[in-house]
Protein backbone atom coordinates (compact mmCIF):
# COMPACT_ATOMS: atom_id res chain seq x y z
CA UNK A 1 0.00 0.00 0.00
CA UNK A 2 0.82 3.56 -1.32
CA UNK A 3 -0.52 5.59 1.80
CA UNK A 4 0.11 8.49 -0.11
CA UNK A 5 -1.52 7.54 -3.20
CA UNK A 6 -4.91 8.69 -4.74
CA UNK A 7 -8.38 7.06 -3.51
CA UNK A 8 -9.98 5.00 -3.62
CA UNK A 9 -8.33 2.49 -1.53
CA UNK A 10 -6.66 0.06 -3.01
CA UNK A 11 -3.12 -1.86 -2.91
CA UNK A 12 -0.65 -3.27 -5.22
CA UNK A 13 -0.03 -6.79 -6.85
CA UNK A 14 2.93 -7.94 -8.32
CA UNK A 15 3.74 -11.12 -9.96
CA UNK A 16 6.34 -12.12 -11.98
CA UNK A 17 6.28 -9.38 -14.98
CA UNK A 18 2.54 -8.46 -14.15
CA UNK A 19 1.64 -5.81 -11.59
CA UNK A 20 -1.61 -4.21 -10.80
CA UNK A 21 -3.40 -1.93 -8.32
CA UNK A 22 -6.05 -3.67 -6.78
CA UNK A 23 -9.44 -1.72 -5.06
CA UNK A 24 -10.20 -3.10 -1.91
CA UNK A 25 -13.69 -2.72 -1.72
CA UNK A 26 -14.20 -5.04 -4.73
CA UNK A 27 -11.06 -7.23 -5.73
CA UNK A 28 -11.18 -5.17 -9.15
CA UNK A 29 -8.18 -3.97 -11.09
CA UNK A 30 -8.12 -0.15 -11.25
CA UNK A 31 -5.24 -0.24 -13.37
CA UNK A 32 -2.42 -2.58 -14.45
CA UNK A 33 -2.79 -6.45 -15.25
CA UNK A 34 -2.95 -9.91 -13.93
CA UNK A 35 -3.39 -13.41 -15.30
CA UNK A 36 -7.50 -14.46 -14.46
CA UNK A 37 -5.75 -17.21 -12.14
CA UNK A 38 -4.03 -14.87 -10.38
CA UNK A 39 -6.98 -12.24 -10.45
CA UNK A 40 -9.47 -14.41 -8.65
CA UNK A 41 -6.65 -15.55 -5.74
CA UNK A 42 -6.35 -11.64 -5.63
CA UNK A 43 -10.00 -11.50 -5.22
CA UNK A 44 -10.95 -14.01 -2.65
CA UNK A 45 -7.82 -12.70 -0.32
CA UNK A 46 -8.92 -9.15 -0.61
CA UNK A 47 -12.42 -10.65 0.61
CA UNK A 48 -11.19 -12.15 3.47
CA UNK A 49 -9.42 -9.52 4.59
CA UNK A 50 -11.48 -6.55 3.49
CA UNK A 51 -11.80 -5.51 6.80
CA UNK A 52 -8.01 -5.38 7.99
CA UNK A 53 -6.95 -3.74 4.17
CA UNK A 54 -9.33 -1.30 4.69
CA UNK A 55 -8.18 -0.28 8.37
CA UNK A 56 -4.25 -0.38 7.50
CA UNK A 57 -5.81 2.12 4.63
CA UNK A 58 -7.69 4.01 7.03
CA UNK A 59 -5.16 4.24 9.55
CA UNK A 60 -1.77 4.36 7.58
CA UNK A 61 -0.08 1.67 9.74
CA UNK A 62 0.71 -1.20 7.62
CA UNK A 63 1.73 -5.04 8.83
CA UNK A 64 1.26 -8.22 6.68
CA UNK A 65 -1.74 -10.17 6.78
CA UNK A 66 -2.14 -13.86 7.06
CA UNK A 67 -0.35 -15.80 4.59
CA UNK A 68 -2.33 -18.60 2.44
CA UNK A 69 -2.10 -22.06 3.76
């Protein structure tokens, strides 16, 4: 996350040679690309931790989230 950047709140993905920024309330891309694959891990992750992305938006203070198991 770009703290800094422009609403509305969203963070960044990057894999391999794609990248994309990511809006939190949705999963969607606001700009950039991603393989579909990738897109709907993206998705369901952001859904599960809507919540805690939007907070560490809201409140500036990042820390990772849960990894996948």
């Amino acid at each position: 996350m770009f703290f800094n950047d422009h609403n509305p709140p969203h963070f960044k993905v990057k894999y391999g040679e794609f990248e994309a920024n990511i809006r939190i309330s949705n999963g969607a891309i606001l700009d950039g690309d991603l393989t579909i694959s990738k897109l709907k891990l993206v998705k369901a992750r952001a859904e599960i931790h809507k919540e805690e992305l939007l907070e560490m938006w809201n409140s500036k203070e990042f820390h990772k989230i849960e990894p996948l198991k």
